[in-house]
PDB file of N, CA and C in Angstrom:
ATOM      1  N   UNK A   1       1.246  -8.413   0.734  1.00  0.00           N
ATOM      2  CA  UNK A   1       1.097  -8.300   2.153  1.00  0.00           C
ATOM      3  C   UNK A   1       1.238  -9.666   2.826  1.00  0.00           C
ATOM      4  N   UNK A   2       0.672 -10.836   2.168  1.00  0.00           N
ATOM      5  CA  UNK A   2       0.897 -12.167   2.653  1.00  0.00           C
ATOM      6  C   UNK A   2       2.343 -12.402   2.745  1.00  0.00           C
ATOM      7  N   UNK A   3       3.202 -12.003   2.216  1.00  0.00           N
ATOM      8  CA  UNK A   3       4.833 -12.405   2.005  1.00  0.00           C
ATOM      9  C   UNK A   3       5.625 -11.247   3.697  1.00  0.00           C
ATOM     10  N   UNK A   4       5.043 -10.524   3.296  1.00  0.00           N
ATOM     11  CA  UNK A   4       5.311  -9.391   4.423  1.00  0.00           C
ATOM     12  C   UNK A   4       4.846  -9.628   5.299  1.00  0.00           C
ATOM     13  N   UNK A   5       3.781 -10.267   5.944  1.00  0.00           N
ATOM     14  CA  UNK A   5       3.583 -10.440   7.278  1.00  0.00           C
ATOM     15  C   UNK A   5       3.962 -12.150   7.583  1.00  0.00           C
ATOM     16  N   UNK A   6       4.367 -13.041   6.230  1.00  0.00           N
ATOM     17  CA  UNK A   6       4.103 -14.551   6.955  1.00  0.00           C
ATOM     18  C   UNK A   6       4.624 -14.693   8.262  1.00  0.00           C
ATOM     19  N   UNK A   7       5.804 -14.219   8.760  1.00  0.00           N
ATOM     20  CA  UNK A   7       6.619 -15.105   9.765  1.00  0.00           C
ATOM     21  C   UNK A   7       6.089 -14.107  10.971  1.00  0.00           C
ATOM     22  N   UNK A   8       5.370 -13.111  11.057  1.00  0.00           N
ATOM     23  CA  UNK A   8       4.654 -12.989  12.290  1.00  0.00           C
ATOM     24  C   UNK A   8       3.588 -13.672  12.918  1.00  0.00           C
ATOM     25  N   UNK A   9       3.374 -13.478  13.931  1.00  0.00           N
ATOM     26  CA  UNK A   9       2.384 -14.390  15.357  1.00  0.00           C
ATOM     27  C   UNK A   9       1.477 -13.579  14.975  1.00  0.00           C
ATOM     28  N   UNK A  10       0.948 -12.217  14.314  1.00  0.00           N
ATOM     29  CA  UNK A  10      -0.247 -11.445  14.309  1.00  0.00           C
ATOM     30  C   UNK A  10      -1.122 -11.968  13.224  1.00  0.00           C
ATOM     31  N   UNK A  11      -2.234 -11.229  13.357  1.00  0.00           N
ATOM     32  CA  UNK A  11      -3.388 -11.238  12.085  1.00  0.00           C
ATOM     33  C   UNK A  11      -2.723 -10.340  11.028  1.00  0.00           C
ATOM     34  N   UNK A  12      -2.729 -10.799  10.072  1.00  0.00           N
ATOM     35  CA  UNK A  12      -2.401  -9.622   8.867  1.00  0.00           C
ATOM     36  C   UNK A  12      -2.819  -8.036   9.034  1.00  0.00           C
ATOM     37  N   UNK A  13      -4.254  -8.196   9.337  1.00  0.00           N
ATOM     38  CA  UNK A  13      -4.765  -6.940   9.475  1.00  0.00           C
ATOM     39  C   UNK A  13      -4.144  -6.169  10.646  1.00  0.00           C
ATOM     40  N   UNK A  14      -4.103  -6.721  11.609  1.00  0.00           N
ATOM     41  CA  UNK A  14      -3.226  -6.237  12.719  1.00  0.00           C
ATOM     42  C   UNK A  14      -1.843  -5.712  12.299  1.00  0.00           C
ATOM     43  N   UNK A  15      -1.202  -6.004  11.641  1.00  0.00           N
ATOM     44  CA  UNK A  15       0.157  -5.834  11.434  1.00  0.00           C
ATOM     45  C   UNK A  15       0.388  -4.500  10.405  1.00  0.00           C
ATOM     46  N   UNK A  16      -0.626  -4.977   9.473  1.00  0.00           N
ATOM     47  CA  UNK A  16      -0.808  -3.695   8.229  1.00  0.00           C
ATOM     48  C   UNK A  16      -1.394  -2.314   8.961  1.00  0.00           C
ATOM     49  N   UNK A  17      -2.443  -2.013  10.110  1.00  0.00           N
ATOM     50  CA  UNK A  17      -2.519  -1.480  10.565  1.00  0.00           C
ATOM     51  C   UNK A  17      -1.342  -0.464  11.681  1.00  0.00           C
ATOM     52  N   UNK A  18      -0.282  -1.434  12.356  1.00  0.00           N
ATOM     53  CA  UNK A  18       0.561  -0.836  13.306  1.00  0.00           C
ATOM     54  C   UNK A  18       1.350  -0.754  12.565  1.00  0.00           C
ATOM     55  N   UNK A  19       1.748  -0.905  10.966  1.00  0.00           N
ATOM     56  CA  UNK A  19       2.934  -0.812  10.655  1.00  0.00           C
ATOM     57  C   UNK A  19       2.666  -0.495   8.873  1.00  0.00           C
ATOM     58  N   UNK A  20       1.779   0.873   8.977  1.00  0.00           N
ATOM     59  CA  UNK A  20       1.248   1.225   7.812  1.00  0.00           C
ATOM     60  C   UNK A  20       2.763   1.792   6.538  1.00  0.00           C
ATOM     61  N   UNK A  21       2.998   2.380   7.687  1.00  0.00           N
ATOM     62  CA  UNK A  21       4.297   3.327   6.225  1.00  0.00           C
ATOM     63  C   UNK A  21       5.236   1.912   5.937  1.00  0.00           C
ATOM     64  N   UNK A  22       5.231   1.273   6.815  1.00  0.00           N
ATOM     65  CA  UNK A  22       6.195   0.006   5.947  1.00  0.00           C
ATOM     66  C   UNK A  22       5.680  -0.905   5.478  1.00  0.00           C
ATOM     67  N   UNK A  23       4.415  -0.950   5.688  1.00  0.00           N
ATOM     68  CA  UNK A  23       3.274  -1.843   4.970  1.00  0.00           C
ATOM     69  C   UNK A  23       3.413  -1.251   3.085  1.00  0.00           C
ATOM     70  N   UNK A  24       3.258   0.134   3.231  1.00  0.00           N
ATOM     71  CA  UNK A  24       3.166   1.007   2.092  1.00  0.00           C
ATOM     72  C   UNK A  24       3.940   0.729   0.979  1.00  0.00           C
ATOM     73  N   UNK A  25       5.139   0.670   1.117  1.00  0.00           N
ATOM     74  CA  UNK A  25       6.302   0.398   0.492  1.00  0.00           C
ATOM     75  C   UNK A  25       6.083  -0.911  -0.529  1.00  0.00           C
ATOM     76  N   UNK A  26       5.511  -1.820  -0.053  1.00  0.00           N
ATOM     77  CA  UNK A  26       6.010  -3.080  -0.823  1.00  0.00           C
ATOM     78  C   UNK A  26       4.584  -2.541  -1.978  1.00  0.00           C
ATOM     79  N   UNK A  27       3.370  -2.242  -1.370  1.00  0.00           N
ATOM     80  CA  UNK A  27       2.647  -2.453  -1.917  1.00  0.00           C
ATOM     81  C   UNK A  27       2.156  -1.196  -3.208  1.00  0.00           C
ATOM     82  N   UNK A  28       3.107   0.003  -2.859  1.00  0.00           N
ATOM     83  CA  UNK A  28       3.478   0.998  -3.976  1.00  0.00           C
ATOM     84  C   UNK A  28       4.592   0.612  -4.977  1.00  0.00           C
ATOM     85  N   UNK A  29       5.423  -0.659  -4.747  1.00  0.00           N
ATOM     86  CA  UNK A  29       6.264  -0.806  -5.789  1.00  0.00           C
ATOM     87  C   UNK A  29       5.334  -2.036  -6.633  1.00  0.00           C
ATOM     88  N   UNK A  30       4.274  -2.728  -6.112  1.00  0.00           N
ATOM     89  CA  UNK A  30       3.513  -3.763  -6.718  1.00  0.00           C
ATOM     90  C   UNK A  30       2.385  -3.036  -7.847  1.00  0.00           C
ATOM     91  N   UNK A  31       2.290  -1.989  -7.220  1.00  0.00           N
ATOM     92  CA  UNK A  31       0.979  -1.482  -7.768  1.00  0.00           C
ATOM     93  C   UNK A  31       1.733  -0.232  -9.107  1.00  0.00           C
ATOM     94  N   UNK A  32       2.793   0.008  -8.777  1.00  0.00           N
ATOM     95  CA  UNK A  32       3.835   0.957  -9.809  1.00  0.00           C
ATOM     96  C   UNK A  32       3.901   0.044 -10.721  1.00  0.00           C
ATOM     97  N   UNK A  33       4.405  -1.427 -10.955  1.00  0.00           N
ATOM     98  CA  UNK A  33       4.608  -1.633 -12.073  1.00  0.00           C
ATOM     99  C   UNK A  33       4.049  -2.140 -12.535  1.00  0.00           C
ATOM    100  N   UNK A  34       2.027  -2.662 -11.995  1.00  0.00           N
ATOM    101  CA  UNK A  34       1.146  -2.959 -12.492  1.00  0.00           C
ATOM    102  C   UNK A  34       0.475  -1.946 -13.486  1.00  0.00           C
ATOM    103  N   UNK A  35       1.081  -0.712 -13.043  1.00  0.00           N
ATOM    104  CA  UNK A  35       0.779   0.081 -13.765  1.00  0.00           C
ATOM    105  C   UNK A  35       1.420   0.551 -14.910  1.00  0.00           C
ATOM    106  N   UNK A  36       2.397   0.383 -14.572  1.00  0.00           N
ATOM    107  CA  UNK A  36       3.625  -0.064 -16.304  1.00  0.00           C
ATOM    108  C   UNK A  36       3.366  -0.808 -16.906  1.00  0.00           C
ATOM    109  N   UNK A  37       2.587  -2.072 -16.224  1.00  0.00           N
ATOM    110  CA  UNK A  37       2.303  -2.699 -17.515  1.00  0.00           C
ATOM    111  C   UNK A  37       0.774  -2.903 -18.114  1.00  0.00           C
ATOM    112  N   UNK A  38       0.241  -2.062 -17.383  1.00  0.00           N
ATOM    113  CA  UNK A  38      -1.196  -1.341 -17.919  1.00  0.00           C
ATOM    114  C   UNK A  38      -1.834  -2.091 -17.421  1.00  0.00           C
ATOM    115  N   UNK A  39      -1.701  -2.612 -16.254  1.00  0.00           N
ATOM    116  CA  UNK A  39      -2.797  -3.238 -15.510  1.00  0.00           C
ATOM    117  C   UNK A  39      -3.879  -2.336 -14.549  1.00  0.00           C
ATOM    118  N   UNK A  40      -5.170  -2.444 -14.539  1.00  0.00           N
ATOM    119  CA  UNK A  40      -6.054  -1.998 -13.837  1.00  0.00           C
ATOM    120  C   UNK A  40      -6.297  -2.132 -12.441  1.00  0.00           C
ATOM    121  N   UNK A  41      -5.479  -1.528 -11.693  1.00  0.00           N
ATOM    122  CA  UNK A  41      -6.243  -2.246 -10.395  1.00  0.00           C
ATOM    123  C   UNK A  41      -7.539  -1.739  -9.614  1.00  0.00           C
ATOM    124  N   UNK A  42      -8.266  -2.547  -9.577  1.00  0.00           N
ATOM    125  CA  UNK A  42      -9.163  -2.473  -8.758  1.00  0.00           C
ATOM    126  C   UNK A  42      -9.783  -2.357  -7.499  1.00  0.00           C
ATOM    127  N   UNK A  43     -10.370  -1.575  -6.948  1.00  0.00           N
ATOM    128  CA  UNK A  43     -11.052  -1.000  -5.136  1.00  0.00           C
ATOM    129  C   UNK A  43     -11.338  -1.903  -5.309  1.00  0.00           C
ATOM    130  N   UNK A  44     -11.856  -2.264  -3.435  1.00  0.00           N
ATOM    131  CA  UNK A  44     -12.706  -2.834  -2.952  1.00  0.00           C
ATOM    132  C   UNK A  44     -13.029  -2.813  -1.476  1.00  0.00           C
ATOM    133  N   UNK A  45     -14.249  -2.694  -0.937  1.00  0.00           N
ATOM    134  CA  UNK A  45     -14.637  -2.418  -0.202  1.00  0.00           C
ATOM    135  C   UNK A  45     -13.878  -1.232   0.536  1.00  0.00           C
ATOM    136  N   UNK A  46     -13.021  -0.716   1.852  1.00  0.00           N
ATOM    137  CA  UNK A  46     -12.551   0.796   1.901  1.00  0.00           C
ATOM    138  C   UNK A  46     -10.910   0.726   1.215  1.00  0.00           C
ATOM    139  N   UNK A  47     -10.563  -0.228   0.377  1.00  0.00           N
ATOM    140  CA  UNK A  47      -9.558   0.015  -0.158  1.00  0.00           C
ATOM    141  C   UNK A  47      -9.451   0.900  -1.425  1.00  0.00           C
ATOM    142  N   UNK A  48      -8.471   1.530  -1.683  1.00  0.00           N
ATOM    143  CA  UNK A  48      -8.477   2.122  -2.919  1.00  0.00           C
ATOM    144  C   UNK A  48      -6.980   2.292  -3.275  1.00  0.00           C
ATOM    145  N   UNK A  49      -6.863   1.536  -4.600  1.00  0.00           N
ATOM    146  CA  UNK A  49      -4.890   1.248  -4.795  1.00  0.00           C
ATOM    147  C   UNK A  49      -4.870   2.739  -5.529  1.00  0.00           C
ATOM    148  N   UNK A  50      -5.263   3.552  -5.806  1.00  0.00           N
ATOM    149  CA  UNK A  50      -4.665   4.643  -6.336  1.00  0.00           C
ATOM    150  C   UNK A  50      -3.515   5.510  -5.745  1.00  0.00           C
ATOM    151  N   UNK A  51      -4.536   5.527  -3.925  1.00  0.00           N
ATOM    152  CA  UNK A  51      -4.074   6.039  -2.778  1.00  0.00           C
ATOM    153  C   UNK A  51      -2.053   5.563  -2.977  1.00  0.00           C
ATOM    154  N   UNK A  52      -1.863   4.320  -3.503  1.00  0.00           N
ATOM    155  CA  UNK A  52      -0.528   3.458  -3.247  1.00  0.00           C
ATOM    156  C   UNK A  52       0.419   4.120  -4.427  1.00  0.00           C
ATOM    157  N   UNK A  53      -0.156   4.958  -5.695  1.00  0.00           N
ATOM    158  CA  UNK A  53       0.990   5.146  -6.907  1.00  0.00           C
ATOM    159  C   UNK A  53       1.566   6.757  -6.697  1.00  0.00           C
ATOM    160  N   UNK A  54       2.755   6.920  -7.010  1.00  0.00           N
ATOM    161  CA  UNK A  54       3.476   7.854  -6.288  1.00  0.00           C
ATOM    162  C   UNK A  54       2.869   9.368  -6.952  1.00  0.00           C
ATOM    163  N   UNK A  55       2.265   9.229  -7.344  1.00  0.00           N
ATOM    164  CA  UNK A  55       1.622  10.533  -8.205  1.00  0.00           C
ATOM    165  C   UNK A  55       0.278  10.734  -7.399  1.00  0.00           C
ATOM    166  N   UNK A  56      -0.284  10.333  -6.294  1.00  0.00           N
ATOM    167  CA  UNK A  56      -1.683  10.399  -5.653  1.00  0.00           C
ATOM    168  C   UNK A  56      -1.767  11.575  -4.843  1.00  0.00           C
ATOM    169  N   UNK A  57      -2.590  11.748  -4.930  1.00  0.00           N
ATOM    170  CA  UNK A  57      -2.813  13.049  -3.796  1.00  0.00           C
ATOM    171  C   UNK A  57      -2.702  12.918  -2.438  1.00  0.00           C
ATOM    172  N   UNK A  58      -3.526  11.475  -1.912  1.00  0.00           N
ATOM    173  CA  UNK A  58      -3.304  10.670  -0.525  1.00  0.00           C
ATOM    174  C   UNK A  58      -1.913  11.114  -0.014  1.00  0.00           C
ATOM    175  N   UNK A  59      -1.279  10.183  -0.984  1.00  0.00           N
ATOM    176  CA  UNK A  59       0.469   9.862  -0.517  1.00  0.00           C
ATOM    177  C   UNK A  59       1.171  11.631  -0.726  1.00  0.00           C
ATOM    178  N   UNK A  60       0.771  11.877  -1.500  1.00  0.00           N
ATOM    179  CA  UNK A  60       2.110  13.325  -1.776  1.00  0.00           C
ATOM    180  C   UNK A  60       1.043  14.097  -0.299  1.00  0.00           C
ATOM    181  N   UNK A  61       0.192  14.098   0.328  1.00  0.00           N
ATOM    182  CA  UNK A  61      -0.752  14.805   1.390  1.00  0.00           C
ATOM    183  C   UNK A  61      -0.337  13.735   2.821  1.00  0.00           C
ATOM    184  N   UNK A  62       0.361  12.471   2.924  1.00  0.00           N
ATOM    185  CA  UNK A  62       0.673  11.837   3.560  1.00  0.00           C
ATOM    186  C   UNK A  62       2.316  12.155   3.481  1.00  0.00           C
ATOM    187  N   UNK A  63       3.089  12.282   3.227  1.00  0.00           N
ATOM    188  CA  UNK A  63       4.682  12.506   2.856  1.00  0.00           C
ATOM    189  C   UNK A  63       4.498  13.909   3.683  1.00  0.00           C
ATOM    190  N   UNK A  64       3.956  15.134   3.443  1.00  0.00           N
ATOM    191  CA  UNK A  64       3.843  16.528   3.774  1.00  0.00           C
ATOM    192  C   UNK A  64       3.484  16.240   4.882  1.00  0.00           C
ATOM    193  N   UNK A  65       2.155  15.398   5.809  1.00  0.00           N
ATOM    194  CA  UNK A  65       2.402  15.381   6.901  1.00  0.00           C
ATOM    195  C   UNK A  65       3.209  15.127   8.122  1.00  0.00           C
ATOM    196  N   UNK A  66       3.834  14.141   7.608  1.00  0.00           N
ATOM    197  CA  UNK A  66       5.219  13.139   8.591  1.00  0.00           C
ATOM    198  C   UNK A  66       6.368  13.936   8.132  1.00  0.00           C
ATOM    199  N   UNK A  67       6.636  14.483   6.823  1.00  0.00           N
ATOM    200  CA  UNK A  67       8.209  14.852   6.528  1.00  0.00           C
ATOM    201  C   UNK A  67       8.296  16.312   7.104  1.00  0.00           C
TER     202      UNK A  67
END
């Protein structure tokens, strides 16, 4: 998300917020092949990276709403 928002004037959080589905993207292909290579990722506080791997209930319940 730091690489994705550097060259804007906003707060990170600001940006990840107005610009969630393209926020999504980078951070489902980061978290896909952390998971290929058997890495754990970890919540924290209201985050939860599960929500981000293409097999989640979130996302396949997020895709059905917008598509």
């Amino acid at each position: 998300m730091l690489s994705a928002t550097a060259l804007a004037g906003a707060p990170m959080a600001d940006l990840i917020d107005r610009h969630r589905p393209l926020m999504h993207a980078p951070a489902a292909e980061v978290f896909a092949v952390a998971d290929r290579l058997g890495r754990r990722l970890e919540p924290f506080d209201a985050f939860e990276p599960r929500a981000y791997l293409p097999e989640s209930p979130e996302r396949s319940g997020r895709r059905r709403r917008t598509g």
